[in-house]
N, C-alpha and C. Protein backbone atom coordinates (compact mmCIF):
# COMPACT_ATOMS: atom_id res chain seq x y z
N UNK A 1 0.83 -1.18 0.00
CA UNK A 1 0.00 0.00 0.00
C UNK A 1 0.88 1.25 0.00
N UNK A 2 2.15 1.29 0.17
CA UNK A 2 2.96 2.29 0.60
C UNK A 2 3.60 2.17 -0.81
N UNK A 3 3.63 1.59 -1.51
CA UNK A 3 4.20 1.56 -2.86
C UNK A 3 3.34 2.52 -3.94
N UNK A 4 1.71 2.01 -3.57
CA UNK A 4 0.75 3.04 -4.42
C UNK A 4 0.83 4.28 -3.94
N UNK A 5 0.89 4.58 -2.72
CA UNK A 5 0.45 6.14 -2.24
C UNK A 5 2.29 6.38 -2.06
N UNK A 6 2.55 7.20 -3.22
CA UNK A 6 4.09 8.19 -2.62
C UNK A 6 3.80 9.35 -1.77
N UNK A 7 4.49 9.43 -1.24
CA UNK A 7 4.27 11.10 -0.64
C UNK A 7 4.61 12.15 -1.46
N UNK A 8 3.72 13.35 -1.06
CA UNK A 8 3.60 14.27 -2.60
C UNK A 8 2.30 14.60 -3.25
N UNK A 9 2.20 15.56 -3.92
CA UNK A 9 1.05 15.81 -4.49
C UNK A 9 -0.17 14.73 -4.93
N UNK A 10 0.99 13.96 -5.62
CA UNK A 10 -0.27 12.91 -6.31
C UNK A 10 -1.21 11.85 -5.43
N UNK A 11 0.02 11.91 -3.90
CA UNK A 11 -1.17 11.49 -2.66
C UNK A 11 -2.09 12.23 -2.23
N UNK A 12 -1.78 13.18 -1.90
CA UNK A 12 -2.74 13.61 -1.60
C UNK A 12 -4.13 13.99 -2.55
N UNK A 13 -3.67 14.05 -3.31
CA UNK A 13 -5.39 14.48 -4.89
C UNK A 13 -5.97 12.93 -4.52
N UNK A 14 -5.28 11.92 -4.63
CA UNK A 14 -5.99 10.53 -4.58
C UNK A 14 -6.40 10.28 -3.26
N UNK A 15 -6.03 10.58 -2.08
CA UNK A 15 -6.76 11.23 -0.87
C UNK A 15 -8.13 11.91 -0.64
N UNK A 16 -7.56 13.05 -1.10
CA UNK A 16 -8.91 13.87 -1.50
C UNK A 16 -10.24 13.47 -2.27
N UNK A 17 -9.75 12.86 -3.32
CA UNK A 17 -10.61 12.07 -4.37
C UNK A 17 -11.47 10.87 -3.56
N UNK A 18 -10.96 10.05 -2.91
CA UNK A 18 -11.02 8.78 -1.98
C UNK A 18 -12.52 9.60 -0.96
N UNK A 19 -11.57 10.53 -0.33
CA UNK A 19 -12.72 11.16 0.48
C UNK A 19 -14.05 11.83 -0.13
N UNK A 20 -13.70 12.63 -0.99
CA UNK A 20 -14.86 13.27 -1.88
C UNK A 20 -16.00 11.96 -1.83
N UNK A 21 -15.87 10.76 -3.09
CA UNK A 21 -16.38 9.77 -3.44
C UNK A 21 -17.19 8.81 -1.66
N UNK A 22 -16.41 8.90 -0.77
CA UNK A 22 -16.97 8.54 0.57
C UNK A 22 -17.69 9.43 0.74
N UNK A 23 -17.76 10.88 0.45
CA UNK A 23 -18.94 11.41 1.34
C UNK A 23 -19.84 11.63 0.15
N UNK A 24 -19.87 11.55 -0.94
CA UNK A 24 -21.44 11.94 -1.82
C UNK A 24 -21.68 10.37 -1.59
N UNK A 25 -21.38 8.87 -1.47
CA UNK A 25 -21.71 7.86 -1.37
C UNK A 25 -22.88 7.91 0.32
N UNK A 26 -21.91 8.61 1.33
CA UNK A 26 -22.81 8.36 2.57
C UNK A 26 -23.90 9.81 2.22
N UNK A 27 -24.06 10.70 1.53
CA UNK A 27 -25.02 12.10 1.39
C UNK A 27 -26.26 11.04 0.45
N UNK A 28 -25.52 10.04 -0.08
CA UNK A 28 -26.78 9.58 -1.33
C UNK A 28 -27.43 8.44 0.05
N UNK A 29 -26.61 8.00 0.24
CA UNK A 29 -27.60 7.22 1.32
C UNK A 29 -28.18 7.47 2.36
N UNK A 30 -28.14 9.04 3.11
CA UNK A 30 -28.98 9.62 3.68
C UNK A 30 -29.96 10.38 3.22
N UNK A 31 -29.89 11.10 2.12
CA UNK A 31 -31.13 11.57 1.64
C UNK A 31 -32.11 11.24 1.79
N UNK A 32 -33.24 12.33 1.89
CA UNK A 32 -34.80 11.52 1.90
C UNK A 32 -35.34 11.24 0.48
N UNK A 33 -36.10 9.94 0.40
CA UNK A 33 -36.52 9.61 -0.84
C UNK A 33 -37.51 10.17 -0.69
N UNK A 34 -38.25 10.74 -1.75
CA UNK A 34 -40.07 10.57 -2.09
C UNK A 34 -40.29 12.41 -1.52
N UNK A 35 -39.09 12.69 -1.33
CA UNK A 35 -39.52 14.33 -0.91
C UNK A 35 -40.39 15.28 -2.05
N UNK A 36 -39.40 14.88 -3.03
CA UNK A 36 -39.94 15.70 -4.29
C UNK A 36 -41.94 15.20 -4.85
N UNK A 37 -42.04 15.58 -5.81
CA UNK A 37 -43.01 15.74 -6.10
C UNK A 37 -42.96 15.20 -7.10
N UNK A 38 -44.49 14.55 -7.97
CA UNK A 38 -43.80 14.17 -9.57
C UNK A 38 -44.43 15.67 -10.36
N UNK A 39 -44.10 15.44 -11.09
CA UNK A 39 -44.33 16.65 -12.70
C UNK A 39 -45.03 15.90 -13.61
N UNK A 40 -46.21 16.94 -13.85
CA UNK A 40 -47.05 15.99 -14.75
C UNK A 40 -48.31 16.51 -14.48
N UNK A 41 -49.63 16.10 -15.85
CA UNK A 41 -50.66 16.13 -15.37
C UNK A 41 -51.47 14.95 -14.18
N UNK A 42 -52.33 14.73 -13.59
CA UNK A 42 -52.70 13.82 -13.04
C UNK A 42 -54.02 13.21 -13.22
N UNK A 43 -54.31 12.30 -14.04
CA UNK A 43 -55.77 12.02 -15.22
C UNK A 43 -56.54 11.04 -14.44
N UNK A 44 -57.29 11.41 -13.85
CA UNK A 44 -58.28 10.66 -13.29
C UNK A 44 -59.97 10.21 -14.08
N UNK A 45 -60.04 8.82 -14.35
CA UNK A 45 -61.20 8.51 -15.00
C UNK A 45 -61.94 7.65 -15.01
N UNK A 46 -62.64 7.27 -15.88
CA UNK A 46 -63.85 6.08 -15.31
C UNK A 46 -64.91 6.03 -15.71
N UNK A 47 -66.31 5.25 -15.05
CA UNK A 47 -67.34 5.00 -15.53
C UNK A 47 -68.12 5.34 -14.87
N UNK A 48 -69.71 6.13 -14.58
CA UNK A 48 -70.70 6.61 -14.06
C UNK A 48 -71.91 5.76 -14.27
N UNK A 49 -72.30 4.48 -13.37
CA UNK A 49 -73.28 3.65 -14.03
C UNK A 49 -74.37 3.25 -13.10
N UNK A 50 -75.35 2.68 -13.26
CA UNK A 50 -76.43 2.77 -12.06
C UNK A 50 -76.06 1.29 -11.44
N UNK A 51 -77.01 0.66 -10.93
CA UNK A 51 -77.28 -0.51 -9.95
C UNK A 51 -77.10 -1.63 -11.07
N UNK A 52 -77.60 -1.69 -12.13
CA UNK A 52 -77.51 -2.66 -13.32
C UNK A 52 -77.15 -2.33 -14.18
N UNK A 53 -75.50 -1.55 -13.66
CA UNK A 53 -74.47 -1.64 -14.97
C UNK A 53 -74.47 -0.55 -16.03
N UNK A 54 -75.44 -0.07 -16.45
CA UNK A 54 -76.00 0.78 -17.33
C UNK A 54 -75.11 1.84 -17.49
N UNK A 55 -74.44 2.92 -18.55
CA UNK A 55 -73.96 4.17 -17.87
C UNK A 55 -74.75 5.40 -17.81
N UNK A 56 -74.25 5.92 -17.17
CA UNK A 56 -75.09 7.35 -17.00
C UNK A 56 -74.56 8.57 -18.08
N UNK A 57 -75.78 9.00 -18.76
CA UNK A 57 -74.80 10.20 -20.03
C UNK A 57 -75.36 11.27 -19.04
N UNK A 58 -75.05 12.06 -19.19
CA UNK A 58 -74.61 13.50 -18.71
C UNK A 58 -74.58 13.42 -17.16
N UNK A 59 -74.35 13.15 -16.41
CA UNK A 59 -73.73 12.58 -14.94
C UNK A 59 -72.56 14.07 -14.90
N UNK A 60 -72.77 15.05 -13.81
CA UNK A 60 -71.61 15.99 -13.61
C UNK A 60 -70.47 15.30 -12.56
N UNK A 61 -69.72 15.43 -12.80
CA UNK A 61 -68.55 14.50 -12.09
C UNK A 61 -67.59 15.46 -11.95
N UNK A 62 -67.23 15.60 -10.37
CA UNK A 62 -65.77 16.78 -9.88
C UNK A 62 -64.90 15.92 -9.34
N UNK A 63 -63.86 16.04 -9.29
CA UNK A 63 -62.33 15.41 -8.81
C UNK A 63 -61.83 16.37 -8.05
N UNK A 64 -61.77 16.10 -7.17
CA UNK A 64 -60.80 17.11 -5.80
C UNK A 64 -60.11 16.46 -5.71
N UNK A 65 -58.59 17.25 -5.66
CA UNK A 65 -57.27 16.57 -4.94
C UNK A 65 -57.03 17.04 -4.11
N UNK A 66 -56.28 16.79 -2.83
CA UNK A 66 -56.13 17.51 -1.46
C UNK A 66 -55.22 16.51 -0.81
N UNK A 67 -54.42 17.48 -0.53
CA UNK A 67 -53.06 17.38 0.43
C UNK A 67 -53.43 17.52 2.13
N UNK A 68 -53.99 16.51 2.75
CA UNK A 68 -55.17 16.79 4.25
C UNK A 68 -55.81 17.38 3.84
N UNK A 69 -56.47 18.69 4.40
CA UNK A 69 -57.62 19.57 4.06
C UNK A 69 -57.50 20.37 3.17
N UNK A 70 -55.73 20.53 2.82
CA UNK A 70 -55.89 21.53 1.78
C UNK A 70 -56.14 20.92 0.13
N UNK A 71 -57.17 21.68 -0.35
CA UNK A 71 -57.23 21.38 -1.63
C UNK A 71 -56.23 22.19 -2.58
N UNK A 72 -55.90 20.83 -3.24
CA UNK A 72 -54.84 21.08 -4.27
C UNK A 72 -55.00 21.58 -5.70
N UNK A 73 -56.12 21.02 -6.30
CA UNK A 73 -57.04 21.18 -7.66
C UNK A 73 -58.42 20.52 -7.62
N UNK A 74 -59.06 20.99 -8.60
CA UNK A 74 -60.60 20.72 -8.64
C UNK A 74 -60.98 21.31 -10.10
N UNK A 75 -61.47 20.00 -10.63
CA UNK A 75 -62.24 20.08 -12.24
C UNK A 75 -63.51 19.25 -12.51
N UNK A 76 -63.90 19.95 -13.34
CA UNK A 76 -65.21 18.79 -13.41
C UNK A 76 -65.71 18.26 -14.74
N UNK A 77 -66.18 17.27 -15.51
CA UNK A 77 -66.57 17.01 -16.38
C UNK A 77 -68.09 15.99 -16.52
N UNK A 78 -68.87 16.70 -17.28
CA UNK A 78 -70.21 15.68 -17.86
C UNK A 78 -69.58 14.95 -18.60
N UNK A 79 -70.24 13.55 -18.40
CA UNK A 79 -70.44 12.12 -18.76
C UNK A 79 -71.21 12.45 -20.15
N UNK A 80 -70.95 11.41 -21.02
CA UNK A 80 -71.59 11.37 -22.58
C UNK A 80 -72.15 9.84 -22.74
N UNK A 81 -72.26 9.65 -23.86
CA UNK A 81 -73.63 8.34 -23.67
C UNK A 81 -73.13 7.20 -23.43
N UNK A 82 -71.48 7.07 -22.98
CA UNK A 82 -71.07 5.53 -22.69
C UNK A 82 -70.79 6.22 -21.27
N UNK A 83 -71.55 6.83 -20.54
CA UNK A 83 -70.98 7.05 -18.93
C UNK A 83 -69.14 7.35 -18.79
N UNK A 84 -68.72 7.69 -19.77
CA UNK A 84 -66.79 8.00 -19.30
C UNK A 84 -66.74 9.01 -19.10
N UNK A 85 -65.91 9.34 -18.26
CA UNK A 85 -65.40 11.20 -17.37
C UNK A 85 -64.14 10.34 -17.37
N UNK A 86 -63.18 11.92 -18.04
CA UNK A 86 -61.87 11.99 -18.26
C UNK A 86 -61.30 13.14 -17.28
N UNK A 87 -60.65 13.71 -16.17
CA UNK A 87 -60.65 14.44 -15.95
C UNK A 87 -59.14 14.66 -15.60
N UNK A 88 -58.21 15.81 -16.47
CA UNK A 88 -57.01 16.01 -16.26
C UNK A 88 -57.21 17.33 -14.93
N UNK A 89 -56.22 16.87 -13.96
CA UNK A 89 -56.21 17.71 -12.70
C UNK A 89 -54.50 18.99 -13.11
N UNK A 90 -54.98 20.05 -12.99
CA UNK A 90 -54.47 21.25 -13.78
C UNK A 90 -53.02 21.47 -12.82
N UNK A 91 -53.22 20.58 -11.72
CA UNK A 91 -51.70 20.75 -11.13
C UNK A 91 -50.65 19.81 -11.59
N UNK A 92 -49.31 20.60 -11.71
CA UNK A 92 -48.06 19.65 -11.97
C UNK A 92 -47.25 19.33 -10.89
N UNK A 93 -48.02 19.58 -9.73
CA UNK A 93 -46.97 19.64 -8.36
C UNK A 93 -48.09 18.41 -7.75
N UNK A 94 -48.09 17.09 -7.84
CA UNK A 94 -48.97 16.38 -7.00
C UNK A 94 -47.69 14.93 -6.00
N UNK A 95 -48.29 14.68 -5.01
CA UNK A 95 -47.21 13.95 -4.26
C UNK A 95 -48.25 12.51 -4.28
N UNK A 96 -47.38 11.47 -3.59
CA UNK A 96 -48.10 10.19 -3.47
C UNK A 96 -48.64 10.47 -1.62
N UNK A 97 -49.80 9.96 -1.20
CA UNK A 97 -50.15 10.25 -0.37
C UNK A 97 -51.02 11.46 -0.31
N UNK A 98 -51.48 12.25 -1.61
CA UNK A 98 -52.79 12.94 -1.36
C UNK A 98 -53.78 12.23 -1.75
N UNK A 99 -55.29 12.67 -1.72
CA UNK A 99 -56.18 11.88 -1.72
C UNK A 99 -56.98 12.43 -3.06
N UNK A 100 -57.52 11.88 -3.63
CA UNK A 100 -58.43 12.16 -4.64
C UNK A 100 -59.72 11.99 -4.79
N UNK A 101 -61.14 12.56 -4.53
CA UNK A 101 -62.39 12.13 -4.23
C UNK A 101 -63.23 12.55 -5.64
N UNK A 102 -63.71 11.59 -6.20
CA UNK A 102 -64.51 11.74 -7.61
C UNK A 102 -66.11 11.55 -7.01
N UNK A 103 -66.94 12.83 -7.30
CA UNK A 103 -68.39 12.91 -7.44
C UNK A 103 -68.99 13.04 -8.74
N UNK A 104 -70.39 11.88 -8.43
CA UNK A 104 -70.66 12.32 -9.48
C UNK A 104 -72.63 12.32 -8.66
N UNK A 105 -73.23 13.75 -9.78
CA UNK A 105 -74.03 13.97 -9.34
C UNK A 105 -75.23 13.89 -10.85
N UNK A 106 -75.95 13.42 -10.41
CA UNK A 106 -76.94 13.17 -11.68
C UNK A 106 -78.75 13.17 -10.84
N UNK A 107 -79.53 13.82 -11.30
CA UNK A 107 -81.10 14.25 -10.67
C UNK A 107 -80.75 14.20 -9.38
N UNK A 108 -79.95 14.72 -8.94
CA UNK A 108 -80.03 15.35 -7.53
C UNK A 108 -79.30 14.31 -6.24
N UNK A 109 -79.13 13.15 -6.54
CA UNK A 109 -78.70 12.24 -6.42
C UNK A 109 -76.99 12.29 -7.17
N UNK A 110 -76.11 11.90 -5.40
CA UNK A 110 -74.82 11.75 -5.39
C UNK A 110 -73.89 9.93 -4.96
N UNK A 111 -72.97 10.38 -5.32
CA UNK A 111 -72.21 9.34 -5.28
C UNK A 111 -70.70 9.56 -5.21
N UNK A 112 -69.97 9.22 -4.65
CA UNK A 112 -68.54 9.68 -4.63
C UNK A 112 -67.88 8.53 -3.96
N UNK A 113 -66.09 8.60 -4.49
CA UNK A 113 -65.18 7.67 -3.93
C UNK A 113 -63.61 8.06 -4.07
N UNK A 114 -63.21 7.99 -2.56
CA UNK A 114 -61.87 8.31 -2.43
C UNK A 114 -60.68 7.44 -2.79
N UNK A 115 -59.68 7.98 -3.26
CA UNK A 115 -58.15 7.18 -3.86
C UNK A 115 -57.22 8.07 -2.85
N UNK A 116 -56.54 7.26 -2.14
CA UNK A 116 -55.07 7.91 -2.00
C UNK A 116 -53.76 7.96 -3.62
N UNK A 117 -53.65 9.45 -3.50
CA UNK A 117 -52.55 8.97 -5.05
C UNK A 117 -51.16 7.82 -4.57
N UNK A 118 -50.86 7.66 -5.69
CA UNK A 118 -49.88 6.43 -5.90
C UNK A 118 -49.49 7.47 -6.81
N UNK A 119 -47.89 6.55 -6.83
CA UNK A 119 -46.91 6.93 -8.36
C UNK A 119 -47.48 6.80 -9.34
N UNK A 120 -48.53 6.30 -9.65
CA UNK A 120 -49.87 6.00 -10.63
C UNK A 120 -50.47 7.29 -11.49
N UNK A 121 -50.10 8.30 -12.13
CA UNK A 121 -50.80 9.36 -12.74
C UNK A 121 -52.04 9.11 -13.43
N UNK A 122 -52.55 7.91 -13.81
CA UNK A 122 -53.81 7.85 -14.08
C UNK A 122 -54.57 6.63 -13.67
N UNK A 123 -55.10 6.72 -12.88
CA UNK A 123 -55.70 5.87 -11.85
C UNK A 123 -57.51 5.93 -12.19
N UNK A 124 -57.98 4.76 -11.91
CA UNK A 124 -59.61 5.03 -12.31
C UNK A 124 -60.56 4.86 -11.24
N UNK A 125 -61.75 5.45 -11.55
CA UNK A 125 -62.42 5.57 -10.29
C UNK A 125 -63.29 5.47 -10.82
N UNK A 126 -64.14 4.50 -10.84
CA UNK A 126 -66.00 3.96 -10.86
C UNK A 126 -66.70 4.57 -10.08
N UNK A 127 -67.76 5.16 -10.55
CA UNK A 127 -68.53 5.20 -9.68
C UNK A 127 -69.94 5.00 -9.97
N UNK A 128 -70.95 4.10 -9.05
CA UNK A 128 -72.22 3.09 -9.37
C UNK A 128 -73.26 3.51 -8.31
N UNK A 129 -74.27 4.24 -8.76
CA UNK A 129 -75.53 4.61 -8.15
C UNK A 129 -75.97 3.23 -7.24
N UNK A 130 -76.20 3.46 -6.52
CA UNK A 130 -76.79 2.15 -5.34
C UNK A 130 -78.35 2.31 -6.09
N UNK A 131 -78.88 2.36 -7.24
CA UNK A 131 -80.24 2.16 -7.49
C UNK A 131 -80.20 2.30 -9.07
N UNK A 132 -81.39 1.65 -9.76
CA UNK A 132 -81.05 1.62 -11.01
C UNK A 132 -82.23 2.92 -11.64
N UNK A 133 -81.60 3.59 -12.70
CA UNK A 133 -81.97 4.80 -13.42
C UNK A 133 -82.66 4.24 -14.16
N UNK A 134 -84.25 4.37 -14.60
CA UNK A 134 -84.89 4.03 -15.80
C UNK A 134 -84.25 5.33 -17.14
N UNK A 135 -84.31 4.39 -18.08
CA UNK A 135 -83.66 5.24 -19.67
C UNK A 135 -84.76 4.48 -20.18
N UNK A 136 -85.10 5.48 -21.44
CA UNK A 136 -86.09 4.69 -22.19
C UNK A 136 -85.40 3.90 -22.74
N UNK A 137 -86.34 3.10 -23.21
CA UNK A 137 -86.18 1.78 -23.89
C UNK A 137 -85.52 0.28 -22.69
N UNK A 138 -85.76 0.73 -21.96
CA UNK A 138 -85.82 -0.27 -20.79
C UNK A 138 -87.11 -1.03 -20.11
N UNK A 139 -87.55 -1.90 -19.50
CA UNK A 139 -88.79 -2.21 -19.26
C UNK A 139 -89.03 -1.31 -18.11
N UNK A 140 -88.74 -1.16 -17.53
CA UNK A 140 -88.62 0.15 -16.28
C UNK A 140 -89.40 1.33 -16.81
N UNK A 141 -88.35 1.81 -17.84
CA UNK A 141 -88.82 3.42 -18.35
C UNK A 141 -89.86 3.19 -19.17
N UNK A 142 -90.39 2.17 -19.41
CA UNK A 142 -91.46 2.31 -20.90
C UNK A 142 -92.62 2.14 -19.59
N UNK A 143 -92.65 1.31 -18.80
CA UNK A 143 -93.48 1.18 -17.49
C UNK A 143 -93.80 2.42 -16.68
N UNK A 144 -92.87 3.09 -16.36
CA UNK A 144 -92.96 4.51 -16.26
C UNK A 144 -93.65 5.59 -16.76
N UNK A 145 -93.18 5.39 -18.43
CA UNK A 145 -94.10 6.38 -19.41
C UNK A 145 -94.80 6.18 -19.65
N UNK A 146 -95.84 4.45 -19.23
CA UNK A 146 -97.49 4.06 -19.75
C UNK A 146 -98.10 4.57 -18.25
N UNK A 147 -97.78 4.58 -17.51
CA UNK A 147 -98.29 4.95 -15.98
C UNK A 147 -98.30 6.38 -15.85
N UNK A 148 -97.58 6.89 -16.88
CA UNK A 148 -97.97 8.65 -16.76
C UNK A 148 -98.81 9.05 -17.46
N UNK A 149 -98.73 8.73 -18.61
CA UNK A 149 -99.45 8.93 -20.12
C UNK A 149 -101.15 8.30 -19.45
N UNK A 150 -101.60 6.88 -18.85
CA UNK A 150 -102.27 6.82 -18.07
C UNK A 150 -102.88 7.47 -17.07
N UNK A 151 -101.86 7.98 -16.15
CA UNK A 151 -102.50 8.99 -15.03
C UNK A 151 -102.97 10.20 -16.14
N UNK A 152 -102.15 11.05 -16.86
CA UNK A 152 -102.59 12.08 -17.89
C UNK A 152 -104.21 11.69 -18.06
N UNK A 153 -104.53 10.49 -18.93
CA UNK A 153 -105.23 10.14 -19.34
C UNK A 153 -106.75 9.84 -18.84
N UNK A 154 -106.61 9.80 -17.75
CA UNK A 154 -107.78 9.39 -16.56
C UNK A 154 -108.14 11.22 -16.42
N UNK A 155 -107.21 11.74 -15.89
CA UNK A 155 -107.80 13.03 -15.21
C UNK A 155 -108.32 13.92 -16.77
N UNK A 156 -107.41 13.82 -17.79
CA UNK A 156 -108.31 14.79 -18.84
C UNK A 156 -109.82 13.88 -18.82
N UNK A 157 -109.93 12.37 -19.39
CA UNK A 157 -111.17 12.12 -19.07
C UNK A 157 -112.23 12.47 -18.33
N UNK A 158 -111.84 12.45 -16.70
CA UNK A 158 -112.51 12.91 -15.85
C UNK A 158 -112.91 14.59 -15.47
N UNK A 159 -112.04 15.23 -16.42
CA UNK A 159 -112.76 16.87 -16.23
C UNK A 159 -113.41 17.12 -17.60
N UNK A 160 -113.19 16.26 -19.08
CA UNK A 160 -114.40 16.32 -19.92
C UNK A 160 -115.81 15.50 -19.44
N UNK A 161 -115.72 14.46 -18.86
CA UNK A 161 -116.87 13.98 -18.69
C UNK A 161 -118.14 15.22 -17.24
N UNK A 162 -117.39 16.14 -16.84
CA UNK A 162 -118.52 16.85 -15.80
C UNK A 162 -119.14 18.08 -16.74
């Protein structure tokens, strides 16, 4: 070992060097991981559907992100006739460990469900009415529209016949 290291300049730089390389080795292994943040949009999406599957078209659907109580971003998008909401969240600063809560609100009637984020930038979130929506052309909704058209039907009768 006394053969590699002479005394003299060129020991000591290979000294120095030796030490340098020891301390960014122990600085990399103390660092905190996961401090930073990722960069990026954060696309949250999915399906809006009732009790039997069905989807819901125009369903208003908001995405809150929030860091504990503080909210981070908030967007919202209507559903179209296959029930999908796409919703890009307008922040580029999002961490793993905030939470993400998707509503969706359709005749007055809500529904919502929370995600903690993951390293995951686009993550999906269902969300399914606990009851099923009559649409026409269902046996439901056509049952519906003979029972109105019916009720209609009785009371004009009954104020021409006095």
């Amino acid at each position: 070992m006394a053969v590699l290291f002479n005394s003299g300049s060129g020991a000591r730089i290979a000294t120095y060097l030796i030490a340098c390389a020891v301390l960014v080795a122990c600085l990399a292994m103390i660092m905190p991981r996961g401090v930073s943040a990722n960069i990026g949009p954060y696309v949250v999406s999915g399906t809006v559907t009732d009790s039997a599957g069905r989807p819901i078209s125009g369903a208003d659907v908001v995405a809150v992100m929030k860091n504990g109580t503080t909210t981070v971003d908030s967007q919202s998008f209507k559903t179209g006739g296959d029930g999908v909401y796409s919703i890009t969240l307008a922040t580029d600063m999002w961490k793993p460990g905030f939470t993400v809560t998707s509503t969706a609100t359709f005749n007055s009637a809500q529904v919502s469900s929370t995600i903690t984020v993951t390293d995951d930038p686009f993550p999906t979130i269902n969300l399914q009415f606990p009851f099923e929506i009559p649409q026409f052309g269902s046996v439901l909704g056509f049952v519906a529209a003979a029972t109105l058209v019916g009720i209609v039907a009785v009371v004009f009768l009954a104020k021409k016949s006095k």
